[in-house]
N, C-alpha and C. Protein backbone atom coordinates (compact mmCIF):
# COMPACT_ATOMS: atom_id res chain seq x y z
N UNK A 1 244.97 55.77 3.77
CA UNK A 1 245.86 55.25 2.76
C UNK A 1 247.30 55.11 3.26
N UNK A 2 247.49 55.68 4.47
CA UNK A 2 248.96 55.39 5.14
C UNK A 2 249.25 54.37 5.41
N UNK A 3 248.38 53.16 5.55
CA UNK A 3 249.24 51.34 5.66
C UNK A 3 248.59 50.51 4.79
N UNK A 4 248.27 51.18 3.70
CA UNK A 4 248.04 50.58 2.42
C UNK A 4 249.53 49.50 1.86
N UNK A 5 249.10 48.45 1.78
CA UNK A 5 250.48 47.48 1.11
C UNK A 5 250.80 47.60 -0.38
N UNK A 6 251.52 47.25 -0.09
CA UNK A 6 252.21 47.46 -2.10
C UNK A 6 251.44 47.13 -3.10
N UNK A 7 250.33 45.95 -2.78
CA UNK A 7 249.22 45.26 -3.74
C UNK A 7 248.42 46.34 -3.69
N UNK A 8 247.92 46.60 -2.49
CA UNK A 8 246.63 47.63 -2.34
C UNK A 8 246.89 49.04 -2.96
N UNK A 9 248.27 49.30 -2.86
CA UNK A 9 248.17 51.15 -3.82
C UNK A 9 248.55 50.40 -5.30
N UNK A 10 249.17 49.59 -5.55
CA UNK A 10 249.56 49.25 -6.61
C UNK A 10 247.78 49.53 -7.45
N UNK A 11 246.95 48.35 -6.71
CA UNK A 11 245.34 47.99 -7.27
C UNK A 11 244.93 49.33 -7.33
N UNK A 12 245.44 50.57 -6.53
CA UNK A 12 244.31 51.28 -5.94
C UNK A 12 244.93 52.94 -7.92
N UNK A 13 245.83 52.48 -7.90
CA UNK A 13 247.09 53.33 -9.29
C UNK A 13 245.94 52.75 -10.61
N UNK A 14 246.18 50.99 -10.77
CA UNK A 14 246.03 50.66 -12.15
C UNK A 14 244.67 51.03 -12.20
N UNK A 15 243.59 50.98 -10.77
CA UNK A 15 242.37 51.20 -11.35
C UNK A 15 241.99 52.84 -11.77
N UNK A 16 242.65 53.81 -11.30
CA UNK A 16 242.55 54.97 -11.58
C UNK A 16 242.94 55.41 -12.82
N UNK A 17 244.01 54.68 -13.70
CA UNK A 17 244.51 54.63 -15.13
C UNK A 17 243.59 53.46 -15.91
N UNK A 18 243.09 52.66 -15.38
CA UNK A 18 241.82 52.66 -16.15
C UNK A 18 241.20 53.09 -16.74
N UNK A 19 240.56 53.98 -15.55
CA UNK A 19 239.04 55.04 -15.64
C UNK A 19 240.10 55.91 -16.35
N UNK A 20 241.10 56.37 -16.01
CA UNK A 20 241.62 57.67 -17.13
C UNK A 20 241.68 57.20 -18.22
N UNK A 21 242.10 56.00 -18.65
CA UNK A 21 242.20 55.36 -20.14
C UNK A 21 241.12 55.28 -21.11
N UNK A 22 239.93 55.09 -20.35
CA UNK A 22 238.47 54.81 -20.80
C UNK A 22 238.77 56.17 -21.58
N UNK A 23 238.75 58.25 -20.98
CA UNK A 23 238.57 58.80 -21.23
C UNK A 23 240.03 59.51 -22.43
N UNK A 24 241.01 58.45 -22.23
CA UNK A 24 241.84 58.98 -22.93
C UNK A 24 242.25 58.14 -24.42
N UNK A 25 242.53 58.53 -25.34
CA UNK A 25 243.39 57.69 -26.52
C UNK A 25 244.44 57.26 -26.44
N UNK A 26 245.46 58.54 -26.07
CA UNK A 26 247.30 58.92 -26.22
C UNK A 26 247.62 57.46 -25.03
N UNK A 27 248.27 56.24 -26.02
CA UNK A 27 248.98 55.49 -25.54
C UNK A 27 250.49 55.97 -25.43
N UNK A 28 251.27 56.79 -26.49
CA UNK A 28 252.50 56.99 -26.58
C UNK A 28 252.90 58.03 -26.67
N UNK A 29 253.61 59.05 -25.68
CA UNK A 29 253.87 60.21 -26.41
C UNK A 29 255.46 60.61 -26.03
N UNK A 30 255.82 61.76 -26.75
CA UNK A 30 257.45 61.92 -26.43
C UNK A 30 257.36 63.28 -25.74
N UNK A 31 258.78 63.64 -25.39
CA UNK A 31 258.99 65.19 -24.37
C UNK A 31 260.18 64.97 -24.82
N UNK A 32 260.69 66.24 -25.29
CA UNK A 32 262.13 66.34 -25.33
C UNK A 32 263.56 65.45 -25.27
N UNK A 33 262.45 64.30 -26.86
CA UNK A 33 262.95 63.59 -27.51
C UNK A 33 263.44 62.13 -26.33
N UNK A 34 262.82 62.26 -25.13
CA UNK A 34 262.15 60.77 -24.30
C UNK A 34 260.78 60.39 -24.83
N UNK A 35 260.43 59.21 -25.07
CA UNK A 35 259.37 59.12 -25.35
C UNK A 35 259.07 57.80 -24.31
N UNK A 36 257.82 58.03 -24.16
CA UNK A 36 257.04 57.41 -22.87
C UNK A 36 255.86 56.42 -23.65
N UNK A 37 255.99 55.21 -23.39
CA UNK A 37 254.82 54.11 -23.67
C UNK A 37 254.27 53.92 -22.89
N UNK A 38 252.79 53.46 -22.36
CA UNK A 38 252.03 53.67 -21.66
C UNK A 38 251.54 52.12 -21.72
N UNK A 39 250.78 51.57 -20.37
CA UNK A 39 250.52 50.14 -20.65
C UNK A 39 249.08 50.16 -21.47
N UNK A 40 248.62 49.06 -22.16
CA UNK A 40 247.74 48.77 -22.75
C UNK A 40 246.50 48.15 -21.61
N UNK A 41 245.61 48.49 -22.61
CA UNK A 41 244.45 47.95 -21.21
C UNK A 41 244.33 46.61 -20.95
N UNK A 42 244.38 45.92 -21.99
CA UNK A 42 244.65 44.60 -21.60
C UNK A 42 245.71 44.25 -20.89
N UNK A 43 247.11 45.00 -20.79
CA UNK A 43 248.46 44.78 -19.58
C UNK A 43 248.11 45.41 -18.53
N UNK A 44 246.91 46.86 -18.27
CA UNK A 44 246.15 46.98 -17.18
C UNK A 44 245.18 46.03 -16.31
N UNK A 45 244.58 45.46 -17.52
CA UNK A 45 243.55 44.34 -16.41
C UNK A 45 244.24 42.86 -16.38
N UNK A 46 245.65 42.67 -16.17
CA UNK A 46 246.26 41.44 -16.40
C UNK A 46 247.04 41.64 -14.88
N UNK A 47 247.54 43.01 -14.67
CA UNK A 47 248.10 43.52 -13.41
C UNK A 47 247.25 43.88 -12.66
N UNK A 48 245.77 44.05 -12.63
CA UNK A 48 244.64 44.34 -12.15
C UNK A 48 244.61 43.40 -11.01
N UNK A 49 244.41 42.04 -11.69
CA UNK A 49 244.00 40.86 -11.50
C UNK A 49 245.54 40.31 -10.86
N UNK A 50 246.51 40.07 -10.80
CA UNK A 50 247.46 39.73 -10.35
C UNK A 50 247.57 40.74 -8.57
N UNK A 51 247.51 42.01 -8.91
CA UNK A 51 247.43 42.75 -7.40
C UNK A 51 246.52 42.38 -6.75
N UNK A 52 245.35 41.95 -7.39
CA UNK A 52 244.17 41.56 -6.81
C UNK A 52 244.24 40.74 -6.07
N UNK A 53 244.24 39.69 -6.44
CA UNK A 53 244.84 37.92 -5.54
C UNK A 53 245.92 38.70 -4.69
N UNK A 54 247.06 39.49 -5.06
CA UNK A 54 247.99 39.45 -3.65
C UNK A 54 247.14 40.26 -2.78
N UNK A 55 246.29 41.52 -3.05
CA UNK A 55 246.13 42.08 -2.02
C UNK A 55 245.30 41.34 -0.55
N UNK A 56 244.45 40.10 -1.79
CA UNK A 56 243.31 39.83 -0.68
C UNK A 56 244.18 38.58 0.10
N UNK A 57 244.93 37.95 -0.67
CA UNK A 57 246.15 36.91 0.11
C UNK A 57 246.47 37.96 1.35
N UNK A 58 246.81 39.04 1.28
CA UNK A 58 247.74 40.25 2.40
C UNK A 58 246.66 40.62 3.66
N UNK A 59 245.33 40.19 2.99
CA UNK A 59 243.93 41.32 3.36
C UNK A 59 243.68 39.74 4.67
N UNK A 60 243.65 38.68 3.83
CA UNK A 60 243.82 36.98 4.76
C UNK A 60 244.78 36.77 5.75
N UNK A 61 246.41 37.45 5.41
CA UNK A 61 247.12 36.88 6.26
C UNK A 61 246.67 37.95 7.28
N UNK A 62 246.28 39.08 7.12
CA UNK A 62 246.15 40.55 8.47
C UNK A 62 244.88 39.60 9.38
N UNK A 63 244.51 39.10 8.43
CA UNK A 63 243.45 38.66 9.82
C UNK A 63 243.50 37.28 10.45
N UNK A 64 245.15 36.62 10.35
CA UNK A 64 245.17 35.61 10.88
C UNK A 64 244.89 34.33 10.36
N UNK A 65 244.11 34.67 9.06
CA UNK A 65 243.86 33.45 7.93
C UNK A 65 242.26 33.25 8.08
N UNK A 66 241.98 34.26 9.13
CA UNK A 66 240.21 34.50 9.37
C UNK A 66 239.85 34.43 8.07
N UNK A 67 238.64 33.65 7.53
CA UNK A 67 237.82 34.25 6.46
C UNK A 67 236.48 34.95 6.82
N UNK A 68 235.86 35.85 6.16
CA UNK A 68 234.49 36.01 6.43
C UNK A 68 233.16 35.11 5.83
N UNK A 69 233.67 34.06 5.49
CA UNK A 69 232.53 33.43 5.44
C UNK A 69 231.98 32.16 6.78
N UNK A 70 231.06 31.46 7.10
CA UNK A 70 231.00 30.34 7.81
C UNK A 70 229.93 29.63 6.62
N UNK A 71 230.49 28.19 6.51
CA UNK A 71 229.82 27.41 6.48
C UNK A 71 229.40 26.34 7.26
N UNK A 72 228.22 25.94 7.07
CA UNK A 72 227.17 25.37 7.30
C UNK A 72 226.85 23.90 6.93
N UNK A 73 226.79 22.56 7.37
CA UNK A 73 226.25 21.60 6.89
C UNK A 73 225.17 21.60 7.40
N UNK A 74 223.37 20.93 6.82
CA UNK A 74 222.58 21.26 7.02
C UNK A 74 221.59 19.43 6.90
């Protein structure tokens, strides 16, 4: 996880507050009269999907613009 890019820990955060979200309710809570809002799951899988595309754009340029696929005319 030490040359993880900003997309990739970013992706690697929202999906872990996901899975915690699934198990949790508390969107909003306060501490000594700060109170803290929490993103919604739908503003989770909207940033999901946005890190997503950059990471694999980041994951394309590391390899030179290599893709792993080949096609084939037949």
């Amino acid at each position: 996880m030490a040359n993880e890019t900003h997309a990739q820990k970013m992706l690697r955060l929202i999906e872990a507050r996901l899975e915690g979200r699934l198990l949790s309710e508390h969107n909003e809570y306060s501490i000594a009269g700060r109170s803290m809002k929490l993103m919604s799951v739908p503003e989770l899988i909207a940033a999901r999907s946005k890190y997503l595309v950059e990471a694999k754009r980041e994951e394309t340029a590391q390899s030179g613009g290599r893709r792993d696929r080949i096609f084939a005319r037949l």
